[in-house]
PDB file of N, CA and C in Angstrom:
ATOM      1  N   UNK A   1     -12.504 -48.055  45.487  1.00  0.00           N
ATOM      2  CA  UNK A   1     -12.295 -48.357  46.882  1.00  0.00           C
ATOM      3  C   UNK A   1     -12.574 -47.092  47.679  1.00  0.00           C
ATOM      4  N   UNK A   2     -13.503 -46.982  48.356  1.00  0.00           N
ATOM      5  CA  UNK A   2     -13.867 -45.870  49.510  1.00  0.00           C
ATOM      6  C   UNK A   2     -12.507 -45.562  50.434  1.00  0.00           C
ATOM      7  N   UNK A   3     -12.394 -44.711  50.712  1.00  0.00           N
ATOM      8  CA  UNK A   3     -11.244 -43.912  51.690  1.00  0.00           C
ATOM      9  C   UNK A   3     -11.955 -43.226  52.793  1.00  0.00           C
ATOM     10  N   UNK A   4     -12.247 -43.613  53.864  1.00  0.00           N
ATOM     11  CA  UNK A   4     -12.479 -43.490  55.025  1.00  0.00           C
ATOM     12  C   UNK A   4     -11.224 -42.297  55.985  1.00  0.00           C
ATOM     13  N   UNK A   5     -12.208 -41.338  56.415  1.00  0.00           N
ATOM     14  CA  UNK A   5     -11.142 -40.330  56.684  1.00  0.00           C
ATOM     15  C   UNK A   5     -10.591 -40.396  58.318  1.00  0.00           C
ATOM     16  N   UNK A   6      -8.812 -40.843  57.847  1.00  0.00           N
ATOM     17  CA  UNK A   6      -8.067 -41.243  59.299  1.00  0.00           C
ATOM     18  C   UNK A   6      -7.984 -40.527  60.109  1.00  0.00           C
ATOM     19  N   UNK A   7      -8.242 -40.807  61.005  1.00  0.00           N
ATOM     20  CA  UNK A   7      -7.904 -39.378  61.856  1.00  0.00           C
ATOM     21  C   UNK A   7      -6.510 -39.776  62.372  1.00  0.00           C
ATOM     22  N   UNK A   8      -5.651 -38.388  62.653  1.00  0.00           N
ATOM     23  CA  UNK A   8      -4.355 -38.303  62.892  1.00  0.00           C
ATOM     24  C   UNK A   8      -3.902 -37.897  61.268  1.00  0.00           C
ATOM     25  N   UNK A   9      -4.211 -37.964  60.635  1.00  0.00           N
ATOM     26  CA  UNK A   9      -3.252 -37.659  58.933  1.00  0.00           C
ATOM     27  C   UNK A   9      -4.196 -36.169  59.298  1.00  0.00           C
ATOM     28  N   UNK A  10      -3.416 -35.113  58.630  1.00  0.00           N
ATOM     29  CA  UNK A  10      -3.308 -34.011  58.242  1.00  0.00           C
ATOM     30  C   UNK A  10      -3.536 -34.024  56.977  1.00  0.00           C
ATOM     31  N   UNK A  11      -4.623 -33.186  56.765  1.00  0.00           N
ATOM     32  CA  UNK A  11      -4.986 -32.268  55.287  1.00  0.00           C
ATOM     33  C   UNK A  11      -3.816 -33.103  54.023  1.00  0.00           C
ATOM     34  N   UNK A  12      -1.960 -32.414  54.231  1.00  0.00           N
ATOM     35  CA  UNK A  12      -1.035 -32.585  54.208  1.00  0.00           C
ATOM     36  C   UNK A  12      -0.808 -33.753  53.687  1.00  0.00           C
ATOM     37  N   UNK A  13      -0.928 -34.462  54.784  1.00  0.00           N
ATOM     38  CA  UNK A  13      -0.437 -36.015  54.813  1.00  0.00           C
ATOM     39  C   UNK A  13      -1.349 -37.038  54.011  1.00  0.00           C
ATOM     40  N   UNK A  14      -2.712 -36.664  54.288  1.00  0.00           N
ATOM     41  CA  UNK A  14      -3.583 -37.389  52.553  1.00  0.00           C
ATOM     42  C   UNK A  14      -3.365 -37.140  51.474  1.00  0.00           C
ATOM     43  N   UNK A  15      -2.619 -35.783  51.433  1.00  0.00           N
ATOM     44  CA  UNK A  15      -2.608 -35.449  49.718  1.00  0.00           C
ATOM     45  C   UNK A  15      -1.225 -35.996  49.214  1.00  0.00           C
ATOM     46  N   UNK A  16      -0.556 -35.888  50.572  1.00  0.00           N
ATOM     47  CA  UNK A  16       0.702 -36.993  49.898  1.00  0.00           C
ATOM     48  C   UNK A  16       0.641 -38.372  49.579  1.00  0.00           C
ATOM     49  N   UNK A  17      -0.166 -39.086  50.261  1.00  0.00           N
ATOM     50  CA  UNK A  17      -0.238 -40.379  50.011  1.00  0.00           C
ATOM     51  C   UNK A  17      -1.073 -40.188  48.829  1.00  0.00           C
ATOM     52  N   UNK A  18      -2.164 -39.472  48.543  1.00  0.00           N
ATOM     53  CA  UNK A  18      -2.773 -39.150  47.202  1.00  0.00           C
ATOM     54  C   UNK A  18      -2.029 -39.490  46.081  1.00  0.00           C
ATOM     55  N   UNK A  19      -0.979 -38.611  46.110  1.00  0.00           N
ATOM     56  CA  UNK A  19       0.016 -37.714  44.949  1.00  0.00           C
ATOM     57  C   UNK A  19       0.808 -39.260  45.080  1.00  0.00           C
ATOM     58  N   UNK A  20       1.209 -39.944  45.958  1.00  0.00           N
ATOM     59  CA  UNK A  20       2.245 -41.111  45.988  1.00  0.00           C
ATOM     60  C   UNK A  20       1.521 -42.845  44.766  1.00  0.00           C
ATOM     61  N   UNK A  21       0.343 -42.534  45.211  1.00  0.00           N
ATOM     62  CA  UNK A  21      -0.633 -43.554  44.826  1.00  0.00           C
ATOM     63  C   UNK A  21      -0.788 -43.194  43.699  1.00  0.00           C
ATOM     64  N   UNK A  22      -1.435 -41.993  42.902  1.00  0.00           N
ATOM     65  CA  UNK A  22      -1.596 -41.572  41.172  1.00  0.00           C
ATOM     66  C   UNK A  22      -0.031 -41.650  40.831  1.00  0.00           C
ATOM     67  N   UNK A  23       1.145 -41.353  41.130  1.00  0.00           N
ATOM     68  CA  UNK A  23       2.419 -41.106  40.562  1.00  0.00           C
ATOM     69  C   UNK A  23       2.800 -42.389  40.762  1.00  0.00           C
ATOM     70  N   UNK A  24       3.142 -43.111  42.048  1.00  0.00           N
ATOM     71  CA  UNK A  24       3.918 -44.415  42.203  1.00  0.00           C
ATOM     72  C   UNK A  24       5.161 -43.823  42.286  1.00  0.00           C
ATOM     73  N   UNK A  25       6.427 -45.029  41.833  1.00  0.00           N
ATOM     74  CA  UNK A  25       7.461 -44.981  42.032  1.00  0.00           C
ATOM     75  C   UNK A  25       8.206 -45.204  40.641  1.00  0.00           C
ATOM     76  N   UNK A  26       7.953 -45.310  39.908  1.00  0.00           N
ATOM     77  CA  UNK A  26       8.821 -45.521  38.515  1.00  0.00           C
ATOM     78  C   UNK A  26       9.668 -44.452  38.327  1.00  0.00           C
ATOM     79  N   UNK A  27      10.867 -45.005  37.650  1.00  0.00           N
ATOM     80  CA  UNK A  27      11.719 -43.789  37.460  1.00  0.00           C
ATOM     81  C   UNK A  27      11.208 -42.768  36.628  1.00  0.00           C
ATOM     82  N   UNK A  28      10.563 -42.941  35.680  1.00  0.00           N
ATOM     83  CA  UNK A  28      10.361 -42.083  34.393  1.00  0.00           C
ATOM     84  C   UNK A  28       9.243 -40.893  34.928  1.00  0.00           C
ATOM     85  N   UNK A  29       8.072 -41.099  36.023  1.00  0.00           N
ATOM     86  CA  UNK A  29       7.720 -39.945  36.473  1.00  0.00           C
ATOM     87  C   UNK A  29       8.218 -39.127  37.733  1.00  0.00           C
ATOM     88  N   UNK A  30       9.672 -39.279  38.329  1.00  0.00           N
ATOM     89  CA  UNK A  30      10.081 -38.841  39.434  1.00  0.00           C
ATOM     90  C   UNK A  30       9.629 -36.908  39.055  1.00  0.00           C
ATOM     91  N   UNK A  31      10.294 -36.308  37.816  1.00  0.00           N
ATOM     92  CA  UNK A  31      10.373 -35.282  37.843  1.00  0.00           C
ATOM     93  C   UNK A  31       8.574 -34.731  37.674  1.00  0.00           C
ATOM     94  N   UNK A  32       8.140 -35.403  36.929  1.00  0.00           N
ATOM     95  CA  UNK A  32       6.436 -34.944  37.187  1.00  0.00           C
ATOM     96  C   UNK A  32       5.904 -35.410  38.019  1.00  0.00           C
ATOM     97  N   UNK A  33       6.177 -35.466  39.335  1.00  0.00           N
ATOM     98  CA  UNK A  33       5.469 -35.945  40.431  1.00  0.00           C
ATOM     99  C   UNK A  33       6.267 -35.124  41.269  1.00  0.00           C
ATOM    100  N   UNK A  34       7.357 -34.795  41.505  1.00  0.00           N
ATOM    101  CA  UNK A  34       8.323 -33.886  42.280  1.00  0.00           C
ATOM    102  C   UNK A  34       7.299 -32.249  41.590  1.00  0.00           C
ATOM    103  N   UNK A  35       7.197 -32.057  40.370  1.00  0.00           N
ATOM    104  CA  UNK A  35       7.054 -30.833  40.032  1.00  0.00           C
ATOM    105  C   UNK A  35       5.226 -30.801  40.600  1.00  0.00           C
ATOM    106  N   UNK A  36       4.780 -31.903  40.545  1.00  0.00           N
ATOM    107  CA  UNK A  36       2.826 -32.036  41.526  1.00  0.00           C
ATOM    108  C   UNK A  36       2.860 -31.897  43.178  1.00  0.00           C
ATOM    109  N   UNK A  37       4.143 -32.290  43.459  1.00  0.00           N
ATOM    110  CA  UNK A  37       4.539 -31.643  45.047  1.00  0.00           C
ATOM    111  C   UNK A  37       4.883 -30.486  45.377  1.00  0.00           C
ATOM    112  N   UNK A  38       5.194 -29.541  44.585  1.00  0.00           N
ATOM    113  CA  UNK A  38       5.966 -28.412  44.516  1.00  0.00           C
ATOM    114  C   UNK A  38       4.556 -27.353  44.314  1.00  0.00           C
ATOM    115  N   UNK A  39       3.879 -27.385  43.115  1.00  0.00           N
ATOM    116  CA  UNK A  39       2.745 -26.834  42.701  1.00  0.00           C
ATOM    117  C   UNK A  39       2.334 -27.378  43.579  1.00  0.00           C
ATOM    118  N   UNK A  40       1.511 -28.325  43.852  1.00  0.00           N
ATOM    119  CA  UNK A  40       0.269 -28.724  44.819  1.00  0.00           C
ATOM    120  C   UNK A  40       0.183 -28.605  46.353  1.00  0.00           C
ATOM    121  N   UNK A  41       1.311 -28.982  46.934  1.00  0.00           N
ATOM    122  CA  UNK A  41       1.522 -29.319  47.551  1.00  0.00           C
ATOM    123  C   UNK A  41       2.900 -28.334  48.930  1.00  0.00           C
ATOM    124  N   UNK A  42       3.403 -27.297  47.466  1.00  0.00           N
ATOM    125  CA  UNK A  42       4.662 -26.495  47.932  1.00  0.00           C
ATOM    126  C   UNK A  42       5.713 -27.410  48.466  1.00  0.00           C
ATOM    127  N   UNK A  43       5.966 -28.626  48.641  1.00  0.00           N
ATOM    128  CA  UNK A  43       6.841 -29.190  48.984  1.00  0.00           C
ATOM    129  C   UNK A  43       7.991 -29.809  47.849  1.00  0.00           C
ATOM    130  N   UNK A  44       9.229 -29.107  48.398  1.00  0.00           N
ATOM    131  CA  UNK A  44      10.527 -29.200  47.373  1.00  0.00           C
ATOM    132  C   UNK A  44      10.602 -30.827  47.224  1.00  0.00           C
ATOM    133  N   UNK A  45      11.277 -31.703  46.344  1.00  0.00           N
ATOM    134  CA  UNK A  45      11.654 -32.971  46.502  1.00  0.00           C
ATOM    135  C   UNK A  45      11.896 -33.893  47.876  1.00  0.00           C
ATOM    136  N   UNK A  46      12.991 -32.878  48.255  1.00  0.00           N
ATOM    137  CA  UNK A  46      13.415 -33.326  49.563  1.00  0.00           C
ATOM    138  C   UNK A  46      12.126 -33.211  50.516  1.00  0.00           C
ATOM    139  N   UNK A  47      11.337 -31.898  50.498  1.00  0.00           N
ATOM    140  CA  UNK A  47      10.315 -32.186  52.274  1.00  0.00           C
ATOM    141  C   UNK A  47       9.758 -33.331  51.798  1.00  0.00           C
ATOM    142  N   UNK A  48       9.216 -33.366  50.606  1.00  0.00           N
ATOM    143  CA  UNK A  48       8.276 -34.804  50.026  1.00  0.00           C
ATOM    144  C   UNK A  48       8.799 -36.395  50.279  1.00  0.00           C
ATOM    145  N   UNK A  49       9.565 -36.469  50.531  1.00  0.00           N
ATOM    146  CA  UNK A  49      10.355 -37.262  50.729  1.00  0.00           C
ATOM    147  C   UNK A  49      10.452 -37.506  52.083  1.00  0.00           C
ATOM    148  N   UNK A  50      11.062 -36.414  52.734  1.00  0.00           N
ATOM    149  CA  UNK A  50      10.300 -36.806  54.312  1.00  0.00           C
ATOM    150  C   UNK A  50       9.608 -36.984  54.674  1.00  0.00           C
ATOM    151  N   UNK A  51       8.090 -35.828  54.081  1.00  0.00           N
ATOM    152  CA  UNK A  51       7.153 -36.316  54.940  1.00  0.00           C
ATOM    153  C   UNK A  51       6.892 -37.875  54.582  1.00  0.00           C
ATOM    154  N   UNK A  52       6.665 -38.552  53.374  1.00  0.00           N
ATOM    155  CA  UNK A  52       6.347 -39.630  53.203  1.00  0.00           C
ATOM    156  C   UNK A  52       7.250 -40.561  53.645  1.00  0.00           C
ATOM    157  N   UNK A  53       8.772 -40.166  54.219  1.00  0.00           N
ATOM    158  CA  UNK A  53       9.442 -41.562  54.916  1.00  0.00           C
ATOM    159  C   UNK A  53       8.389 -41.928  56.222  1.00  0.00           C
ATOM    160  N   UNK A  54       8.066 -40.375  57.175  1.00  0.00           N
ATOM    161  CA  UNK A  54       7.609 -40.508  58.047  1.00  0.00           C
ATOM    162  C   UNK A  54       6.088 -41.061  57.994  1.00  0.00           C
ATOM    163  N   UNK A  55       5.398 -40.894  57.068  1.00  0.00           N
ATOM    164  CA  UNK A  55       4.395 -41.879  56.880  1.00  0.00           C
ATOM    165  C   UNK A  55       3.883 -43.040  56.874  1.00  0.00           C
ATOM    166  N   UNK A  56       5.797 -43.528  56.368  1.00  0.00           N
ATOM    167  CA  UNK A  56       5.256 -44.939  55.928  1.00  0.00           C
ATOM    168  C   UNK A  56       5.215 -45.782  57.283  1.00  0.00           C
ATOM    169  N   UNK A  57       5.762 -45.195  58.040  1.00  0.00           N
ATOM    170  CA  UNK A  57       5.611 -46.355  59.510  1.00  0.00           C
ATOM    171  C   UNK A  57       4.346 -45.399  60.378  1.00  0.00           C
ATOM    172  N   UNK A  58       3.859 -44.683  60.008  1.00  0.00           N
ATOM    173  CA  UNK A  58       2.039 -43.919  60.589  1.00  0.00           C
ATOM    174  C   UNK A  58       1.055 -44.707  60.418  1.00  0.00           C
ATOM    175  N   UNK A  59       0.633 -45.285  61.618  1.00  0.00           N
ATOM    176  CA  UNK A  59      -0.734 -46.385  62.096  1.00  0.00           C
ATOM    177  C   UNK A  59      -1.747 -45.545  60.677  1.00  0.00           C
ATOM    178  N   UNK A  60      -1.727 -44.714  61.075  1.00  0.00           N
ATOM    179  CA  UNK A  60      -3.024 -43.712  60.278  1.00  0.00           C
ATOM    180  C   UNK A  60      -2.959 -43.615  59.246  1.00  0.00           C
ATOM    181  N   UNK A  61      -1.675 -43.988  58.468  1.00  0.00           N
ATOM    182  CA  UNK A  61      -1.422 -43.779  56.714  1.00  0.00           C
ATOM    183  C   UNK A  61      -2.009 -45.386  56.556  1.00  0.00           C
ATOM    184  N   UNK A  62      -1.340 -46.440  57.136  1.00  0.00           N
ATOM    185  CA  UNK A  62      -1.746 -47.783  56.950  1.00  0.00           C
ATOM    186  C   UNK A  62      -3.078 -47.925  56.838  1.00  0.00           C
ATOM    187  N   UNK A  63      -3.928 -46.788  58.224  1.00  0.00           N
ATOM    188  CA  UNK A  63      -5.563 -47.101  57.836  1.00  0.00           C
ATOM    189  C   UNK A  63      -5.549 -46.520  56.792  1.00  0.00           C
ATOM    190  N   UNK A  64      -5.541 -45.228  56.194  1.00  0.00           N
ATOM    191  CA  UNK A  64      -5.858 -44.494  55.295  1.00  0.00           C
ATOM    192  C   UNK A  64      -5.594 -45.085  53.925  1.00  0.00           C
ATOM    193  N   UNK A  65      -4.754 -45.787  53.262  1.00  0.00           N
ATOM    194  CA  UNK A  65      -4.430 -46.197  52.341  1.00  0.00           C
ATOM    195  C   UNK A  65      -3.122 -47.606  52.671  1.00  0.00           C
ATOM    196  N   UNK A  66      -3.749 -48.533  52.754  1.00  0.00           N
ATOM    197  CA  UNK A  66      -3.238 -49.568  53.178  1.00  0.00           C
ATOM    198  C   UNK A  66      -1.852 -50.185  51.791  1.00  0.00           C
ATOM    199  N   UNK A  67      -2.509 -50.021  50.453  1.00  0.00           N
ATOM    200  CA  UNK A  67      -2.265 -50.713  49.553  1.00  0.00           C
ATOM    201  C   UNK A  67      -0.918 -49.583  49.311  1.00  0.00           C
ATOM    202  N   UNK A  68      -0.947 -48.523  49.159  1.00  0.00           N
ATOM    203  CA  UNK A  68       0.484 -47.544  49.173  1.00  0.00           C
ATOM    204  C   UNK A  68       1.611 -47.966  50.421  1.00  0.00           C
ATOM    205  N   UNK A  69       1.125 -47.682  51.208  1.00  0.00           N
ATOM    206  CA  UNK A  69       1.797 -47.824  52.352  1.00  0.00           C
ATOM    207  C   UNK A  69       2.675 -49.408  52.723  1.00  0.00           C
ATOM    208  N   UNK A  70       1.868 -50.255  52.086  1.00  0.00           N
ATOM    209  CA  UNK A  70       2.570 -51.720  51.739  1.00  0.00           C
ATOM    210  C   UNK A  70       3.621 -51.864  50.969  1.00  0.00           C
ATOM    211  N   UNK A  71       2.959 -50.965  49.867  1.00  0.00           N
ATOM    212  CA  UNK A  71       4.189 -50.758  48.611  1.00  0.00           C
ATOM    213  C   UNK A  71       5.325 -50.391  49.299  1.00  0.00           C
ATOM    214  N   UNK A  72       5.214 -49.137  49.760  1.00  0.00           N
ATOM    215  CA  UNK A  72       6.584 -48.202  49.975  1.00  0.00           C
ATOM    216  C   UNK A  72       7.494 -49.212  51.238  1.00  0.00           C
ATOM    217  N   UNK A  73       6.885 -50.053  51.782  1.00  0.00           N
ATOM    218  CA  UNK A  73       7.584 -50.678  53.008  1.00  0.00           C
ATOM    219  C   UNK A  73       8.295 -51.470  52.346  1.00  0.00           C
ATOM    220  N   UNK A  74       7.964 -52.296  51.131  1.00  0.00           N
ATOM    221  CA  UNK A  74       8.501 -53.276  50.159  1.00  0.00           C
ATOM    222  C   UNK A  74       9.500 -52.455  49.849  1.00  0.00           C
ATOM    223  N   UNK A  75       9.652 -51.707  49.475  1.00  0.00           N
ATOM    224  CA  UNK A  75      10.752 -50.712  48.232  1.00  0.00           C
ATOM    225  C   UNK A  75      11.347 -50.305  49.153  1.00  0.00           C
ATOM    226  N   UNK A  76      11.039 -50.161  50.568  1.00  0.00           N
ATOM    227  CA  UNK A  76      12.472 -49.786  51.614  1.00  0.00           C
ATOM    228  C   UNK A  76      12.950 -51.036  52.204  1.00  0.00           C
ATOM    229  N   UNK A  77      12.402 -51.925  52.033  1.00  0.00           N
ATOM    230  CA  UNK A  77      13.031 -53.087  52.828  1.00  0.00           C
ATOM    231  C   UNK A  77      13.981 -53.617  51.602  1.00  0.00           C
ATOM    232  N   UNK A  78      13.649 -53.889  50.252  1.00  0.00           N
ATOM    233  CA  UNK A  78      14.090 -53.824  49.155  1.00  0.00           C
ATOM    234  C   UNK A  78      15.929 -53.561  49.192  1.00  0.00           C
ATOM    235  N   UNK A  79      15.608 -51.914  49.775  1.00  0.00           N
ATOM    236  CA  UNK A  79      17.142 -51.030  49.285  1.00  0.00           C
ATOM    237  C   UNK A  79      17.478 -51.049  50.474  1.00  0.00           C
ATOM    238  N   UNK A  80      17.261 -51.549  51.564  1.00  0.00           N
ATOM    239  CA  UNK A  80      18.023 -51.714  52.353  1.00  0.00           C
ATOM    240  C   UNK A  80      19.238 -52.684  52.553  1.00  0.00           C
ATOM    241  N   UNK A  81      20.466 -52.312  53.036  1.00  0.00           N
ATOM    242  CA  UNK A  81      21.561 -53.552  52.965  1.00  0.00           C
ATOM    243  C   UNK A  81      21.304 -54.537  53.578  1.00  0.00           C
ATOM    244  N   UNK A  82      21.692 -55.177  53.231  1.00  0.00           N
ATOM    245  CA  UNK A  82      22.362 -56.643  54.306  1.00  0.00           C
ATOM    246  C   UNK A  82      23.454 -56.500  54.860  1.00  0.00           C
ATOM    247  N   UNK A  83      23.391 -56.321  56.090  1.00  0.00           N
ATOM    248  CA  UNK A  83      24.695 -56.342  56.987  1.00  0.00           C
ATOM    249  C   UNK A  83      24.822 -57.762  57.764  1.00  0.00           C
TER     250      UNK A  83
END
């Protein structure tokens, strides 16, 4: 699938959705994907984590990688309560 370059995402912000898309979300690679943010990326667990909360609702991540960005909305709507 071609990746068409978004404008508005930062250098930054592609390589996270990059790193989010090869790793995913399974429990068993949290710590080798935390340690590919850190090396790659210099970002501790936690910034990684932010920047990609703030992604997932970015017009520009949705163009940029539609099929991640679907995921992660699922998996927060998911763990979210019911009140």
């Amino acid at each position: 699938m071609s990746r068409r370059r978004a404008s508005g995402l930062s250098n930054r912000d592609r390589a996270v959705l990059d790193l989010e898309r090869e790793w995913g979300q399974a429990p068993q690679v949290q710590d080798y994907k935390s340690e590919a943010a850190q090396r790659t990326l210099g970002l501790s667990p936690s910034g990684y984590a932010l920047v990609l909360s703030a992604l997932i609702d970015d017009p520009a991540a949705l163009e940029y990688d539609p099929e991640t960005i679907n995921r992660l909305r699922q998996v927060r709507q998911m763990r979210r309560p019911d009140f």
